[in-house]
Protein backbone atom coordinates (compact mmCIF):
# COMPACT_ATOMS: atom_id res chain seq x y z
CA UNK A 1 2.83 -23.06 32.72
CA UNK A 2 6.28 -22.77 32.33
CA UNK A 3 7.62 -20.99 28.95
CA UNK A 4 10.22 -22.53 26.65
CA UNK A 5 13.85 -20.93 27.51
CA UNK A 6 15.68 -19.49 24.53
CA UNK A 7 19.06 -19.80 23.70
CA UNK A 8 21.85 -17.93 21.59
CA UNK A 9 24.58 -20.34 21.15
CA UNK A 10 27.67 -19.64 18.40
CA UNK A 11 25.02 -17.58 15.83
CA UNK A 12 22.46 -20.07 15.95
CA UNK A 13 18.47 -19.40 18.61
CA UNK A 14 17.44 -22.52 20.31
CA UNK A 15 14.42 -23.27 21.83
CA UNK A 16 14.30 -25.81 24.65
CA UNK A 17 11.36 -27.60 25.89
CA UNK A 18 10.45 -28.94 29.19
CA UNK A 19 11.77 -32.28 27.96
CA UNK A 20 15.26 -30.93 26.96
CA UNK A 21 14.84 -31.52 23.22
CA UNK A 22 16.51 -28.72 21.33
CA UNK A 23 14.72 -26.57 18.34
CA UNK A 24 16.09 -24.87 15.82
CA UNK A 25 14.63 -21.83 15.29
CA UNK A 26 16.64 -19.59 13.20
CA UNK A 27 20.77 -19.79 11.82
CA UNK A 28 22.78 -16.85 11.06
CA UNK A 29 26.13 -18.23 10.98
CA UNK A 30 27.30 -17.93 7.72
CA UNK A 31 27.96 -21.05 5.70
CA UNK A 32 31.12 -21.85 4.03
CA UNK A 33 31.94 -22.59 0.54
CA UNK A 34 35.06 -23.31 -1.31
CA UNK A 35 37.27 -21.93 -4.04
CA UNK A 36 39.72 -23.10 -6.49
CA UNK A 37 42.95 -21.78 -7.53
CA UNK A 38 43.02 -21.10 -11.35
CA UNK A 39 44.85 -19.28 -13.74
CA UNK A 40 43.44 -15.87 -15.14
CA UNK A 41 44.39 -12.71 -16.78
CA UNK A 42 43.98 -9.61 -14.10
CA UNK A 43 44.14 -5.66 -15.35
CA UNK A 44 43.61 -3.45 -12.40
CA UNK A 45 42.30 0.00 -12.91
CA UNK A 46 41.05 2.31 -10.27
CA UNK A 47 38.49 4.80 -11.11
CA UNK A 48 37.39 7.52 -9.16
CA UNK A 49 36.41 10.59 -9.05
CA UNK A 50 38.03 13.69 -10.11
CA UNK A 51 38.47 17.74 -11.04
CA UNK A 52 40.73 20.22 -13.15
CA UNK A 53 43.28 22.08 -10.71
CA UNK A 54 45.06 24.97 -12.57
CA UNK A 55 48.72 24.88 -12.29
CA UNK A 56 49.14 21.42 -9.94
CA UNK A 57 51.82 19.98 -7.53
CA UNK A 58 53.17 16.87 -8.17
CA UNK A 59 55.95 14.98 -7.14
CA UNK A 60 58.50 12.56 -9.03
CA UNK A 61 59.44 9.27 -7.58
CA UNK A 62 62.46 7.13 -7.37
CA UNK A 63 61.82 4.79 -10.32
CA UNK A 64 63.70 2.09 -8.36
CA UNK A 65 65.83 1.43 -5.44
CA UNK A 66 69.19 2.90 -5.40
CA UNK A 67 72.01 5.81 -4.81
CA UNK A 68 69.90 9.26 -5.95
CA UNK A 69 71.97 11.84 -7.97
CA UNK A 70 70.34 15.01 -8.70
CA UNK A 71 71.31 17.31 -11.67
CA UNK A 72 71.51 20.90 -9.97
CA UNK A 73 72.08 22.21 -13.34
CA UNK A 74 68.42 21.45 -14.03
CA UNK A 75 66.40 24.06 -11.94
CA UNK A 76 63.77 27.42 -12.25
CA UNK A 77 61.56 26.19 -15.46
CA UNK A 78 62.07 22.48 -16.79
CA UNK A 79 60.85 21.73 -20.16
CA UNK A 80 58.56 18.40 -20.81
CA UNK A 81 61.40 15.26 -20.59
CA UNK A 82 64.15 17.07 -18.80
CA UNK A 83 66.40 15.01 -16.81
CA UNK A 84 66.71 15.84 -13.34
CA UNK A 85 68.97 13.12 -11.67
CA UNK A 86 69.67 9.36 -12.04
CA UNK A 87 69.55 6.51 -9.60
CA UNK A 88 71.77 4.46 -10.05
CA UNK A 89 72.12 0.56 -8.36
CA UNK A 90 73.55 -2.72 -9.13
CA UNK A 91 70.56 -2.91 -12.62
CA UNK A 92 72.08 0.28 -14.15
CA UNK A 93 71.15 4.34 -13.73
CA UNK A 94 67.98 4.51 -14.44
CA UNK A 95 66.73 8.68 -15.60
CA UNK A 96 64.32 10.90 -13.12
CA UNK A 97 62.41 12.88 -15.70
CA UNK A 98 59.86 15.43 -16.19
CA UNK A 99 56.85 14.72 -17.78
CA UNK A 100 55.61 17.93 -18.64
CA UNK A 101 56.86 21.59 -18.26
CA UNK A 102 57.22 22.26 -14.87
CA UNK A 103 58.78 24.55 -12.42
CA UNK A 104 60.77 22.82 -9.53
CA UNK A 105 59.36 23.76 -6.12
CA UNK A 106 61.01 22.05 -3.27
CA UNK A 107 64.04 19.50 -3.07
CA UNK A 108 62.47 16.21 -0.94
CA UNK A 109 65.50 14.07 -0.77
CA UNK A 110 69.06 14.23 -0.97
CA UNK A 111 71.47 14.14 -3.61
CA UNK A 112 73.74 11.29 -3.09
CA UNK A 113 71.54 9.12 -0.38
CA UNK A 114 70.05 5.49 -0.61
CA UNK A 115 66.10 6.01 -1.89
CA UNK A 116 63.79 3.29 -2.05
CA UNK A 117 61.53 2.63 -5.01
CA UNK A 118 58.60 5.42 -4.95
CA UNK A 119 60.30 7.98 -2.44
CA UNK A 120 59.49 11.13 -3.63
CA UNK A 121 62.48 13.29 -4.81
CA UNK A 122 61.33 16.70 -6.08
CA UNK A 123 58.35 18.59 -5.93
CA UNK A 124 57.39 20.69 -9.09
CA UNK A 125 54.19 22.56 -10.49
CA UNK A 126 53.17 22.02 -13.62
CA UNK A 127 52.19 24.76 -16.18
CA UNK A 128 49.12 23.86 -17.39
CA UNK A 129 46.02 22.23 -16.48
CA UNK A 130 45.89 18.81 -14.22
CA UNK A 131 43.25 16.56 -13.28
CA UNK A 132 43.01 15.31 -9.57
CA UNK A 133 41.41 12.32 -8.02
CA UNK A 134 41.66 11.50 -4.33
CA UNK A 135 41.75 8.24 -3.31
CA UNK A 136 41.37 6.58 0.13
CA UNK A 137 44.69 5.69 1.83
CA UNK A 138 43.27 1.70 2.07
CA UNK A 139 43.91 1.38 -1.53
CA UNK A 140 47.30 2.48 -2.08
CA UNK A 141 48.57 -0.43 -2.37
CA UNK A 142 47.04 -1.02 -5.85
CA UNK A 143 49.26 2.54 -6.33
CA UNK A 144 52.10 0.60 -6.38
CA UNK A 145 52.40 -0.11 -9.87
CA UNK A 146 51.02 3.22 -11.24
CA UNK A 147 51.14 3.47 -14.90
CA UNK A 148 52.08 6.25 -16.78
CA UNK A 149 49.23 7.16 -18.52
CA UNK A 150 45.28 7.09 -17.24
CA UNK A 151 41.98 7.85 -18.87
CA UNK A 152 39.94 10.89 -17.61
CA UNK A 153 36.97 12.07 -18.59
CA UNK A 154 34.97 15.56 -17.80
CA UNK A 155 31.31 15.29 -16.88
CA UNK A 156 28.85 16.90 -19.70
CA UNK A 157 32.87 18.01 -21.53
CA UNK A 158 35.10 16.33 -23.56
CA UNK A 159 36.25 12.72 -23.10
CA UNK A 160 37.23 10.00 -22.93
CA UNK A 161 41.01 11.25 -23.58
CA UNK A 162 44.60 10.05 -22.19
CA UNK A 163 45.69 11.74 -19.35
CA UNK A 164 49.54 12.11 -18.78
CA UNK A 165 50.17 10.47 -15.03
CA UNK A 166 52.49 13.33 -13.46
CA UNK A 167 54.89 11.23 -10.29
CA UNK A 168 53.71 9.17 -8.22
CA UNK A 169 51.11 9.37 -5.55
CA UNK A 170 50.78 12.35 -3.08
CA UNK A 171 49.57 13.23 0.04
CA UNK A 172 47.12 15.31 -0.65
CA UNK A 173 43.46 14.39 0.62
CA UNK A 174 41.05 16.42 1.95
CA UNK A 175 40.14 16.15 5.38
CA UNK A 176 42.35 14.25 8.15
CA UNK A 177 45.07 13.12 5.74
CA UNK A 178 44.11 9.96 5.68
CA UNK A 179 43.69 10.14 1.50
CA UNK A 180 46.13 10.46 -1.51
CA UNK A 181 45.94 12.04 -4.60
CA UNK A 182 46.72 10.87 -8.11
CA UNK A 183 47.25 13.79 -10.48
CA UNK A 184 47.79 13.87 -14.71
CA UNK A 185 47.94 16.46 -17.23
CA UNK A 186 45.26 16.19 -20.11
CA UNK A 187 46.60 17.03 -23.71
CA UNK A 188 47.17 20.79 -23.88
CA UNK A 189 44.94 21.63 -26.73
CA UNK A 190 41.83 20.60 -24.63
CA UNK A 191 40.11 23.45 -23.08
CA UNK A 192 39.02 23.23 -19.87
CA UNK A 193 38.03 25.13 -16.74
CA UNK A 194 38.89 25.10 -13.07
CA UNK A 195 36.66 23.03 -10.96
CA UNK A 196 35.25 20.86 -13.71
CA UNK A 197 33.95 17.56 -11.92
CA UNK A 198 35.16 14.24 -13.79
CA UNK A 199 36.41 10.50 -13.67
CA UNK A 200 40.06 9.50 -13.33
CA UNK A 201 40.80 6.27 -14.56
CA UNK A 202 44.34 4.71 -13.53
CA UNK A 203 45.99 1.10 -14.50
CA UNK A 204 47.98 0.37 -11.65
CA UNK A 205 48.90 -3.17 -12.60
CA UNK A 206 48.34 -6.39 -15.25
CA UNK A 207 49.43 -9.56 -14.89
CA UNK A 208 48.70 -12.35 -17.46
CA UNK A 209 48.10 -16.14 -16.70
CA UNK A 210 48.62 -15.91 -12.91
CA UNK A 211 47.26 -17.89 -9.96
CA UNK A 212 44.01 -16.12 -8.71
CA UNK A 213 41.25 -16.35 -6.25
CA UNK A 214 38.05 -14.50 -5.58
CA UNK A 215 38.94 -11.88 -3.44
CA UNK A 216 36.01 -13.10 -0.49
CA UNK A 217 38.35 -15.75 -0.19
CA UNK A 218 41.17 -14.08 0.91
CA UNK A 219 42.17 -12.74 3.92
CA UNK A 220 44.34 -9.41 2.87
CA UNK A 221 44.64 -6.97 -0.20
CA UNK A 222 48.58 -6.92 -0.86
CA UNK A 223 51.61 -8.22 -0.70
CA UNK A 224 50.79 -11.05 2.42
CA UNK A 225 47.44 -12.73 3.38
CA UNK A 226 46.24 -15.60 4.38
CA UNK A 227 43.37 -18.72 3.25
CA UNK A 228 42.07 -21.82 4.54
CA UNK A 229 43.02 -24.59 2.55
CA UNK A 230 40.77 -27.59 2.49
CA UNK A 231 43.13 -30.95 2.91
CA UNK A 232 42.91 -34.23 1.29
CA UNK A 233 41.35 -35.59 4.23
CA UNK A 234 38.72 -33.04 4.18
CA UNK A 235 40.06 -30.69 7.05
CA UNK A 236 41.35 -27.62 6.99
CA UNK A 237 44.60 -25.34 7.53
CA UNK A 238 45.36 -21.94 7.61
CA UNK A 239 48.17 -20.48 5.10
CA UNK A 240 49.96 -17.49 4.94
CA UNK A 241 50.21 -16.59 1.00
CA UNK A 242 51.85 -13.83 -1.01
CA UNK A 243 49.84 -11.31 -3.29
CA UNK A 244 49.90 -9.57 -6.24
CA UNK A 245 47.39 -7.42 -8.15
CA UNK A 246 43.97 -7.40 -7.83
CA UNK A 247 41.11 -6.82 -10.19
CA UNK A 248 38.43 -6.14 -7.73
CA UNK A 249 37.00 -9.34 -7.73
CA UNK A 250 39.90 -11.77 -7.97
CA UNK A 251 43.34 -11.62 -6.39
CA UNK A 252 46.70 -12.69 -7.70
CA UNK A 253 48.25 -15.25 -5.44
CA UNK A 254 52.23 -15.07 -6.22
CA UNK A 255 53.35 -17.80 -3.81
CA UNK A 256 51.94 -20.62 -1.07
CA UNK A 257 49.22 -22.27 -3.24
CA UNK A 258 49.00 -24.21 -6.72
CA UNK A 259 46.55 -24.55 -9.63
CA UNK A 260 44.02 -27.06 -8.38
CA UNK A 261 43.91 -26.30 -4.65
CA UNK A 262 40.83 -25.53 -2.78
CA UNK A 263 40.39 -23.02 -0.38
CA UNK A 264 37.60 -22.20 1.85
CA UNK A 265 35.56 -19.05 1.33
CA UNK A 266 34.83 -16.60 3.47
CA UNK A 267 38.40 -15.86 4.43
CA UNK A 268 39.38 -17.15 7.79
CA UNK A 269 40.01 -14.93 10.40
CA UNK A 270 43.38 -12.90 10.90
CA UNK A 271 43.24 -14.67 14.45
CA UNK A 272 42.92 -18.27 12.85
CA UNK A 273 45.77 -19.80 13.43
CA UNK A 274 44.62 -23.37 14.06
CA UNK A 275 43.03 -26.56 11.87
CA UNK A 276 39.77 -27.57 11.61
């Protein structure tokens, strides 16, 4: 007696009989559903894990694009809100200061050059406490917009309590490299310990009555990506979109779609070019 063959044909097991007739016997392809574009409020905060580091390296960043000039006058010991250079472009000089006392360590870029926004300038090392969260090089991004003040709290110590964001992002992680660290200085009458374990929570963006989708139904995390819009006609086309901040569960979409549309969700493929 001959057996039934089995088949595996785009996700799906069939089972043929001697007569030909196909049976279903199990699906896995996922099915798709859809997604509108609405408006929403986002506030993105990243929390992760963190620990007190005595004395920590930081680095300031340049607050925007434009010609660097660096105060030499301002060296050895900088008091909390010193001035150390300008950048100046075509919106005005805009101040590079010091957030807390600090002692300036190492010079990163040079006086009188074209920086881009967020190239670090000086290295310094603060002269109190800092707490220090490392966070996985994929999510930078949502670093972008750091804010200058984050929420920490110590495990079985004090909290929650503002934290003092010191720069911008570092490379810092443990391991390969392949991590950066966030770092901010508590408020100096809190006492604390080296190697306390806690929670660092940073805002790195908001963004109020935007275009948003859940974030299953994109395809990317920032700045570009891509969805499959669902035409009139009931087919669909791929389209590149730009993106803003995300909350974790929705994503701002800046440009290439309008309230109302519909997207399909999952995201399409980063090789789907075509229409369906």
């Amino acid at each position: 007696m001959a057996l039934p063959a089995v088949v595996l044909s785009a996700g799906a097991w069939f089972m043929f009989d001697r007569s030909g007739a196909a049976l279903v016997l199990t699906d896995n392809r996922t099915q798709s559903t859809t997604a509108t574009v609405e408006r929403r409020n986002l506030v993105s905060v990243l929390a992760s894990n963190a620990s007190v580091v005595p004395s920590p390296t930081y680095s300031l960043t340049a607050p925007q694009s434009g010609v660097y000039r660096r105060d030499r006058s301002k060296k050895g010991v900088l008091p909390a809100g010193a001035v150390i250079g300008w950048i100046r472009s075509s919106n005005g000089r805009v101040p590079v200061t010091n957030p807390v006392e600090s002692t300036v360590q190492d010079e990163l870029a040079s006086s009188g050059t074209t920086v881009p926004q967020g190239l670090p300038l000086v290295s310094l090392r603060a002269s109190g406490y800092g707490i220090r969260t490392t966070i996985s090089e994929a999510l930078i991004y949502r670093l972008s917009d750091l804010g200058p003040e984050a929420t920490a709290q110590i495990d079985h110590g004090p909290g929650p309590f503002p934290c003092q964001v010191l720069g911008g992002p570092d490379r810092g992680g443990e391991g390969d490299g392949s991590a950066v660290s966030v770092t901010c200085a508590p408020p100096a009458d809190l006492r604390l310990f080296p190697g306390l374990k806690g929670v660092l929570a940073v805002r790195t963006g908001e963004a109020r009555d935007v275009l948003a989708l859940p974030v299953e139904a994109v395809a990317g995390t920032a700045e570009r990506g891509r969805v499959r819009v669902r035409e009139a006609t009931g087919s669909t086309k791929t389209r590149d979109v730009k993106l803003g901040i995300t909350d974790g569960s929705y994503i701002q979409i800046v440009d290439g779609l309008a309230v109302g549309d519909v997207v399909m969700s999952p995201a399409p493929a980063l090789t789907d070019q075509g229409e369906g």
